[in-house]
C-alpha atoms as a PDB file:
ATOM      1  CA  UNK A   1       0.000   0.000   0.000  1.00  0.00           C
ATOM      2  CA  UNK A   2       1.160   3.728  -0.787  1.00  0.00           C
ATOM      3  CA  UNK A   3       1.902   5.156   1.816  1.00  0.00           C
ATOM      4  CA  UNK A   4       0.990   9.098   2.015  1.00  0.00           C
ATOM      5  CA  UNK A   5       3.601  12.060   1.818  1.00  0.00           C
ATOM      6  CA  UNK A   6       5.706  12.683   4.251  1.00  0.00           C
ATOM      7  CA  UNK A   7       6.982  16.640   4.340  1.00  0.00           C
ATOM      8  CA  UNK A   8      10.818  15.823   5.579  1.00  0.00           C
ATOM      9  CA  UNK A   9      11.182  12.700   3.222  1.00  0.00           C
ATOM     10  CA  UNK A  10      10.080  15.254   0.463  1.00  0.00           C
ATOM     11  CA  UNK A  11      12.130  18.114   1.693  1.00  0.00           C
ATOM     12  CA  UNK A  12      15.170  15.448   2.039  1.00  0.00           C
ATOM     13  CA  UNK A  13      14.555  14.007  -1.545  1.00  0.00           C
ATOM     14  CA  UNK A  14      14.224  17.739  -3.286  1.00  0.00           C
ATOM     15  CA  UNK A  15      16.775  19.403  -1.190  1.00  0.00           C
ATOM     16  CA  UNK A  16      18.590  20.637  -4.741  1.00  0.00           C
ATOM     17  CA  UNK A  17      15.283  22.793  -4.665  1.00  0.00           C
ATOM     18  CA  UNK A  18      13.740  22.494  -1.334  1.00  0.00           C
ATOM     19  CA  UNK A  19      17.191  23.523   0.854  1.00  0.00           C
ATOM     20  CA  UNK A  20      17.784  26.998  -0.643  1.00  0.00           C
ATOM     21  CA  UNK A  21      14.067  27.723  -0.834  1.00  0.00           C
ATOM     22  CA  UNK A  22      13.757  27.043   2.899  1.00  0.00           C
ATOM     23  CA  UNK A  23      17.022  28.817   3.524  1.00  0.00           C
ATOM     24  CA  UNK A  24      15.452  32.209   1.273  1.00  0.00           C
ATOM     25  CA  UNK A  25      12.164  31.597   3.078  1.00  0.00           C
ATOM     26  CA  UNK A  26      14.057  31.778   6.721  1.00  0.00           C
ATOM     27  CA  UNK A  27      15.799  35.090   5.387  1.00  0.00           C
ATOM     28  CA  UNK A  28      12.951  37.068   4.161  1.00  0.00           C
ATOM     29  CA  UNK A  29      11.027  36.477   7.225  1.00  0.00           C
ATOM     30  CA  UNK A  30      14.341  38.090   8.751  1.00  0.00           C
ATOM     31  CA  UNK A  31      14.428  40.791   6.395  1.00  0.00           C
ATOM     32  CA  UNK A  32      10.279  41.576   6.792  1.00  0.00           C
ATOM     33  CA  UNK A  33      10.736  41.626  10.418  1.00  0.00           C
ATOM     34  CA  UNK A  34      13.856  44.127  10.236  1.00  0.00           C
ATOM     35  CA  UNK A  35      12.482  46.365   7.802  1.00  0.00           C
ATOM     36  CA  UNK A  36       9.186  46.184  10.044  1.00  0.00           C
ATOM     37  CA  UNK A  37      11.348  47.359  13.236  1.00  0.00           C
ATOM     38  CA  UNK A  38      13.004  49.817  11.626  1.00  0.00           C
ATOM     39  CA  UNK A  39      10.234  51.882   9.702  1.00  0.00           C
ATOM     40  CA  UNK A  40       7.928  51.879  12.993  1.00  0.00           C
ATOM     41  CA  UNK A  41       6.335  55.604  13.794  1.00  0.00           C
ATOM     42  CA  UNK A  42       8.674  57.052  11.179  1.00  0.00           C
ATOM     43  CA  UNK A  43       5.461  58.804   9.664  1.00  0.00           C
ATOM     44  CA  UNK A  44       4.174  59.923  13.535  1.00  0.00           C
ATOM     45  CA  UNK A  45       7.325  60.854  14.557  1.00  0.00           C
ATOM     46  CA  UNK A  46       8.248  63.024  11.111  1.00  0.00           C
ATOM     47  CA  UNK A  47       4.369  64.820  11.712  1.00  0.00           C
ATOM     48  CA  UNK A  48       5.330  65.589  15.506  1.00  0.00           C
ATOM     49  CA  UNK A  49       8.613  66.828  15.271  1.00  0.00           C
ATOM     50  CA  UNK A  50       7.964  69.036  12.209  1.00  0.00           C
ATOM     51  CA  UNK A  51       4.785  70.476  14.040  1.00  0.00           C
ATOM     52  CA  UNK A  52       7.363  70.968  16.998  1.00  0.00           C
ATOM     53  CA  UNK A  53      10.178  72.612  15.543  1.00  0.00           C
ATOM     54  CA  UNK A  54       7.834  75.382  13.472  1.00  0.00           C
ATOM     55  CA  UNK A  55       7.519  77.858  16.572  1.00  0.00           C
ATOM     56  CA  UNK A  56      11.258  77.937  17.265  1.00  0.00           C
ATOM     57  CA  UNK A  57      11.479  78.532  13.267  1.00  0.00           C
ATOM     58  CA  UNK A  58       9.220  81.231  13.072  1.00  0.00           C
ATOM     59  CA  UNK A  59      10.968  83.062  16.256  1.00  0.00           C
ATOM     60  CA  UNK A  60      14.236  82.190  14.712  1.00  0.00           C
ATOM     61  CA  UNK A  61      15.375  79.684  17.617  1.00  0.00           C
ATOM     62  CA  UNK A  62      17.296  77.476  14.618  1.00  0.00           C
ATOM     63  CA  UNK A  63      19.580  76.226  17.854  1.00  0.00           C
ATOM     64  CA  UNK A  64      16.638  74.937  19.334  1.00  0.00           C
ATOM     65  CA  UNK A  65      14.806  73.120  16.366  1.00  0.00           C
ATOM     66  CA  UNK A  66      18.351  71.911  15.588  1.00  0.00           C
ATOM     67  CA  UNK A  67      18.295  70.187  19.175  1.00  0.00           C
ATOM     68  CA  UNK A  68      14.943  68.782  19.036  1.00  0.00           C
ATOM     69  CA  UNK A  69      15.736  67.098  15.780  1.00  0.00           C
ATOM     70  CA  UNK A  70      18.796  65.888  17.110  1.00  0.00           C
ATOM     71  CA  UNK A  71      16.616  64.399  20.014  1.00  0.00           C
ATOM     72  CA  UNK A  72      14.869  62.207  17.376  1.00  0.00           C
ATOM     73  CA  UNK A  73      18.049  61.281  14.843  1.00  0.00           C
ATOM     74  CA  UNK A  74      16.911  57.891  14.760  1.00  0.00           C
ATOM     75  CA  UNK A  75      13.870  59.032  12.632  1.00  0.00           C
ATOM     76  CA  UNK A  76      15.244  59.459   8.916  1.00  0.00           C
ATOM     77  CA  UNK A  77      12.880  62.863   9.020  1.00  0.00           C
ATOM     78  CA  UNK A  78      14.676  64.473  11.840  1.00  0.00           C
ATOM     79  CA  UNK A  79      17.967  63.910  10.066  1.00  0.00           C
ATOM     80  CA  UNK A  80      16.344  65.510   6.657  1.00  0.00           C
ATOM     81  CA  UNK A  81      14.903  68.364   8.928  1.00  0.00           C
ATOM     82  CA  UNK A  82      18.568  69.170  11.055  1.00  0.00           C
ATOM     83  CA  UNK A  83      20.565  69.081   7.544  1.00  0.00           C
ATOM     84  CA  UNK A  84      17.517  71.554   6.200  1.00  0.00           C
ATOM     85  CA  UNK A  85      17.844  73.915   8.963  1.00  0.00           C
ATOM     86  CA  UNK A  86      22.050  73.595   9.724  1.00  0.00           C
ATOM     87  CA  UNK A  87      22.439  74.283   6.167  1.00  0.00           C
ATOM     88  CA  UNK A  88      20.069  77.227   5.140  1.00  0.00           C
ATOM     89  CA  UNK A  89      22.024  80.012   6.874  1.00  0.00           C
ATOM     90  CA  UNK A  90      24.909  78.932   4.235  1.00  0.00           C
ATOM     91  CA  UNK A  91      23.269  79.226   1.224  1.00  0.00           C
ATOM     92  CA  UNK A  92      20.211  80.565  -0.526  1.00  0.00           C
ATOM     93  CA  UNK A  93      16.582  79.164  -0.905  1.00  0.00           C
ATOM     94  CA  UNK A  94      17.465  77.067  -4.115  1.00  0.00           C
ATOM     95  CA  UNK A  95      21.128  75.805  -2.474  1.00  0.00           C
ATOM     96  CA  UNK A  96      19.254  74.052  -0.230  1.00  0.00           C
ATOM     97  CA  UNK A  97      16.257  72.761  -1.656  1.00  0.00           C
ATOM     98  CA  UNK A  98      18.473  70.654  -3.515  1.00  0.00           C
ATOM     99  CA  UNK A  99      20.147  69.708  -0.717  1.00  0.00           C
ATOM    100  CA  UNK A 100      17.174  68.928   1.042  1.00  0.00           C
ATOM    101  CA  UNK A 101      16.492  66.620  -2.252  1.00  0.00           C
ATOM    102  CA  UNK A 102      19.701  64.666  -1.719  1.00  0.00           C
ATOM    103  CA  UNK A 103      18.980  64.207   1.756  1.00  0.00           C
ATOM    104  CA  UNK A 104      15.588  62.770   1.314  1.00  0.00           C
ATOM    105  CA  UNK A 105      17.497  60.506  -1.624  1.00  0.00           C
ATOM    106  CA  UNK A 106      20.085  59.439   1.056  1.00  0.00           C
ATOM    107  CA  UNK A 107      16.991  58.543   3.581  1.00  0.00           C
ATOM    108  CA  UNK A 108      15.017  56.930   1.280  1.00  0.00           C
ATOM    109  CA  UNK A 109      17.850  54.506  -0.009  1.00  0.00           C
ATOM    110  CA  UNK A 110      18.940  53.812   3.745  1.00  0.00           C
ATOM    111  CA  UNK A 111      14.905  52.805   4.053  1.00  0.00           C
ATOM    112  CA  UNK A 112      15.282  50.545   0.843  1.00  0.00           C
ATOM    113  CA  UNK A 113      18.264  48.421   2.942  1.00  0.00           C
ATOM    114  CA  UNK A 114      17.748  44.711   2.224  1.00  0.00           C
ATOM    115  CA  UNK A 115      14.555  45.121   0.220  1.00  0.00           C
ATOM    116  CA  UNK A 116      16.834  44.376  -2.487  1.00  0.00           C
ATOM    117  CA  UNK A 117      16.898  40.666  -1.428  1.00  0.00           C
ATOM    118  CA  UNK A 118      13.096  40.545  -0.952  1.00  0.00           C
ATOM    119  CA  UNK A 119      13.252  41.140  -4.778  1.00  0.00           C
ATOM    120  CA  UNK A 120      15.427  38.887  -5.505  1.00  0.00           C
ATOM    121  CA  UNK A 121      13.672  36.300  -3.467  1.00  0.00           C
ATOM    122  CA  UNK A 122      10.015  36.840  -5.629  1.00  0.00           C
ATOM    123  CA  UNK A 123      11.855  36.560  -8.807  1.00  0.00           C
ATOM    124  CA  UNK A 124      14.128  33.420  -8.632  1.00  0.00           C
ATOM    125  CA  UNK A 125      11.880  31.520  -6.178  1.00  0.00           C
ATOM    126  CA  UNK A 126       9.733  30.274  -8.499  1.00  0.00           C
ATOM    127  CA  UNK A 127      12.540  28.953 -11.213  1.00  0.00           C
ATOM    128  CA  UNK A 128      14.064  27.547  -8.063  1.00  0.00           C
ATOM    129  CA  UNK A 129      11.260  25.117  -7.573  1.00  0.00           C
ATOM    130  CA  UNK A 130      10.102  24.900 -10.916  1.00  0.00           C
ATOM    131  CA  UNK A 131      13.858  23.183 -11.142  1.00  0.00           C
ATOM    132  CA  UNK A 132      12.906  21.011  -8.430  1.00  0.00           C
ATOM    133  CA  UNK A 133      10.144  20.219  -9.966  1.00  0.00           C
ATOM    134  CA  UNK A 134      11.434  19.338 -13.231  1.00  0.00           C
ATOM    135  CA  UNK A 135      14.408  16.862 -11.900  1.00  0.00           C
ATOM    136  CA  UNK A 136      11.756  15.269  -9.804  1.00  0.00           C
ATOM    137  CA  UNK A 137       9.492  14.349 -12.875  1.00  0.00           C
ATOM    138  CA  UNK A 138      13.079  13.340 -14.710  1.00  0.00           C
ATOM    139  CA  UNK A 139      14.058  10.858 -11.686  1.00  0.00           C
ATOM    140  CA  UNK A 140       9.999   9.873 -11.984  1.00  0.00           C
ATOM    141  CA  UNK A 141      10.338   8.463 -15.588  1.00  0.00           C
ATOM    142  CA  UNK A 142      13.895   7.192 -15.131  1.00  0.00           C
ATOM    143  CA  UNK A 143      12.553   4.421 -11.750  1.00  0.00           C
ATOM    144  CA  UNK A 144       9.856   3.869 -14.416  1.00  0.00           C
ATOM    145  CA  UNK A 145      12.339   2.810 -17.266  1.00  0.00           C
ATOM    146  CA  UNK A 146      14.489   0.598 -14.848  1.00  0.00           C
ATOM    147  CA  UNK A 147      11.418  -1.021 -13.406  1.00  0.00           C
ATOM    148  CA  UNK A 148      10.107  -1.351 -16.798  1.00  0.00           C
ATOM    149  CA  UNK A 149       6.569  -1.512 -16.612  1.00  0.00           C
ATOM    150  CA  UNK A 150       4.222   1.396 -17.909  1.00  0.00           C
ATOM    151  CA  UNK A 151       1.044   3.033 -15.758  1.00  0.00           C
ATOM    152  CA  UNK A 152       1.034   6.054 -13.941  1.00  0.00           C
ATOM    153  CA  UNK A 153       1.045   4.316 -10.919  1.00  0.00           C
ATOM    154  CA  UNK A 154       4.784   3.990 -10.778  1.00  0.00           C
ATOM    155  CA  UNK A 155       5.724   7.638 -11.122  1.00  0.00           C
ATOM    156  CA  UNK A 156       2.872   9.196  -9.284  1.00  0.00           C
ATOM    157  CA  UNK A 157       4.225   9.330  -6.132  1.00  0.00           C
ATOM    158  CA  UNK A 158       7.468  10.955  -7.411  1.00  0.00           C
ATOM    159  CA  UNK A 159       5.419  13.630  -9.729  1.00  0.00           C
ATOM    160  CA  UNK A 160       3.821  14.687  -6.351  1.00  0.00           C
ATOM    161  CA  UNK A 161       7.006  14.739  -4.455  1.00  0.00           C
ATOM    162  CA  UNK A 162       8.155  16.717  -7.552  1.00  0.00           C
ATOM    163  CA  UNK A 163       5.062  19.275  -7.421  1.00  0.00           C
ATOM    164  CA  UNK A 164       6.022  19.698  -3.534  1.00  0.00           C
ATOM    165  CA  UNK A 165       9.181  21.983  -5.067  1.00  0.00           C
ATOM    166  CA  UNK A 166       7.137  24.316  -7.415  1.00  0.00           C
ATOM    167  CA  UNK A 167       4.046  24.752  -4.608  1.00  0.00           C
ATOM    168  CA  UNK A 168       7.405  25.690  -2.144  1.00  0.00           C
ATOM    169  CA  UNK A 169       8.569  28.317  -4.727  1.00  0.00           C
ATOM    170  CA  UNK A 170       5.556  29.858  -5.610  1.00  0.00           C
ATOM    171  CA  UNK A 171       4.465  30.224  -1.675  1.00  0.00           C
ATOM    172  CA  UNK A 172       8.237  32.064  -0.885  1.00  0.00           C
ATOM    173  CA  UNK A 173       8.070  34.091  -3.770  1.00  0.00           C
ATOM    174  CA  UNK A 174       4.418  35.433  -3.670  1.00  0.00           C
ATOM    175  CA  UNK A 175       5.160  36.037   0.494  1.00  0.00           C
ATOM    176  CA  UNK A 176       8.391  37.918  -0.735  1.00  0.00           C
ATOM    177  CA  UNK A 177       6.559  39.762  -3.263  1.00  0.00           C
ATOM    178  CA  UNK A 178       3.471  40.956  -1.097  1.00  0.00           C
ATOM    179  CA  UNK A 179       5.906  42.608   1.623  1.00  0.00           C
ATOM    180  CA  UNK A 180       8.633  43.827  -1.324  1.00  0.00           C
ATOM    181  CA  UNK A 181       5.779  45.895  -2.818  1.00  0.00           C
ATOM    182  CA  UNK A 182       4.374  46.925   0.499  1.00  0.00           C
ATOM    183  CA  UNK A 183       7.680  48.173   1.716  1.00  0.00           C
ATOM    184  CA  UNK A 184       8.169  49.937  -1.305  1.00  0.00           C
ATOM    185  CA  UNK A 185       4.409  52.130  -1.596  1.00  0.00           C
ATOM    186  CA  UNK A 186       5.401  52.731   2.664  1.00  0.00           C
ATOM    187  CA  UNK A 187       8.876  54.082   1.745  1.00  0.00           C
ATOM    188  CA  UNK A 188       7.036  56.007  -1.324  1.00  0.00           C
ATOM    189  CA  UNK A 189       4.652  57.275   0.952  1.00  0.00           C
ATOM    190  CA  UNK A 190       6.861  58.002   3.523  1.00  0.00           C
ATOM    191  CA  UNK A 191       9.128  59.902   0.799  1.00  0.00           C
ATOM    192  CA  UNK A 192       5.750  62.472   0.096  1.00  0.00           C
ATOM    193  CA  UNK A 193       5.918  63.481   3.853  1.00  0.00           C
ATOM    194  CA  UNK A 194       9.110  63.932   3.810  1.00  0.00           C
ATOM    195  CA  UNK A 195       8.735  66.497   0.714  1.00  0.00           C
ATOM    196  CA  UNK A 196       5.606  68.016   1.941  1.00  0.00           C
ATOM    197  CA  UNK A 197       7.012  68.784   6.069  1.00  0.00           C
ATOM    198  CA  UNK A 198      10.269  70.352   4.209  1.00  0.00           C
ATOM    199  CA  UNK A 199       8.544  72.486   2.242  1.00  0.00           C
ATOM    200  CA  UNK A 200       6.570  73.674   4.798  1.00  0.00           C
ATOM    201  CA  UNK A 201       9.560  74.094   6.899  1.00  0.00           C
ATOM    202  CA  UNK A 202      11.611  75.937   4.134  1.00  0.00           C
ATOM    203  CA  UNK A 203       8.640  78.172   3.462  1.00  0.00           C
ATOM    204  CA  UNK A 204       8.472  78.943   7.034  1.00  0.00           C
ATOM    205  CA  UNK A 205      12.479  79.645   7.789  1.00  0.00           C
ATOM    206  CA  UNK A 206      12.145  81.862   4.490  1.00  0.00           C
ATOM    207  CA  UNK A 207       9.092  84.114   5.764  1.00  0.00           C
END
């Protein structure tokens, strides 16, 4: 009697496929839960700390907005805000609205860290177990030339082992995908606050 699938004997017998698509798996979980961590209250904080710092603008207290952004470096907004305000006195309104450009570019890549392998994940995942898939079905219809004997019988078991690669791929990659494109519109989004709260801040250090 066939007995039914067992998930370690299939993970063992794929592992050319199976192995590095449980190894990608394990790493964008890691990379999700990092780039989770790490873009937290970005959007609050930015929205309180460039409500904060417009009073000591307008009054022309640039010492003191400086310090409050420094209070909140870890937020990539703060940082765009204190290299806004440290920088205006140096140069005119144009000088540093292009500044502040490259420092929202600088953010916005630091943001982007490791999403890079999230891509890389969604695309290759797939052809990863499609492989597995594919030498599966090839060992399938070898054992059925040694044994000899036709039927479907004989290579069914090892088609659905084989299938057990592909279903694997297309699981990591469409998990990879969902949080690559959701970190992405965040960071986008993220990127538009950033542009508006500097204008309003330049608009308010140039009054």
């Amino acid at each position: 009697m066939q007995q039914g699938l067992n998930l370690l004997d299939i993970i063992h017998k794929g592992a050319i496929a199976t192995y590095p698509l449980i190894v990608m798996s394990v790493v964008s979980v890691a990379v999700i839960l990092e780039r989770f961590w790490s873009l937290r209250n970005i959007g609050a904080i930015t929205l309180r700390l460039s409500e904060s710092i417009m009073d000591p603008i307008s009054k022309g207290q640039k010492d003191l907005a400086l310090a409050m952004c420094r209070q909140n470096s870890q937020c990539p907004g703060a940082r765009i805000f204190m290299n806004v305000i440290s920088r205006y006195a140096a140069g005119n309104f144009e000088t540093v609205s292009v500044l502040a450009a490259e420092a929202m570019f600088e953010e916005a890549q630091k943001m982007r860290k490791h999403l890079w392998i999230l891509g890389t994940v969604a695309s290759s995942a797939p052809f990863i177990g499609l492989l597995g898939t594919v030498i599966g079905i090839i060992k399938s219809f070898e054992s059925m030339a040694i044994v000899g004997t036709g039927g479907f019988s004989v290579v069914a078991a090892g088609i659905s082992e084989a299938l057990v690669a592909t279903a694997l791929g297309l699981g990591v990659a469409i998990i990879a995908l969902i949080f690559y494109n959701y970190f992405q519109t965040r960071i986008g989004n993220l990127n538009g606050l950033f542009r508006i709260q500097v204008a309003k801040i330049l608009q308010k250090i140039n009054q």
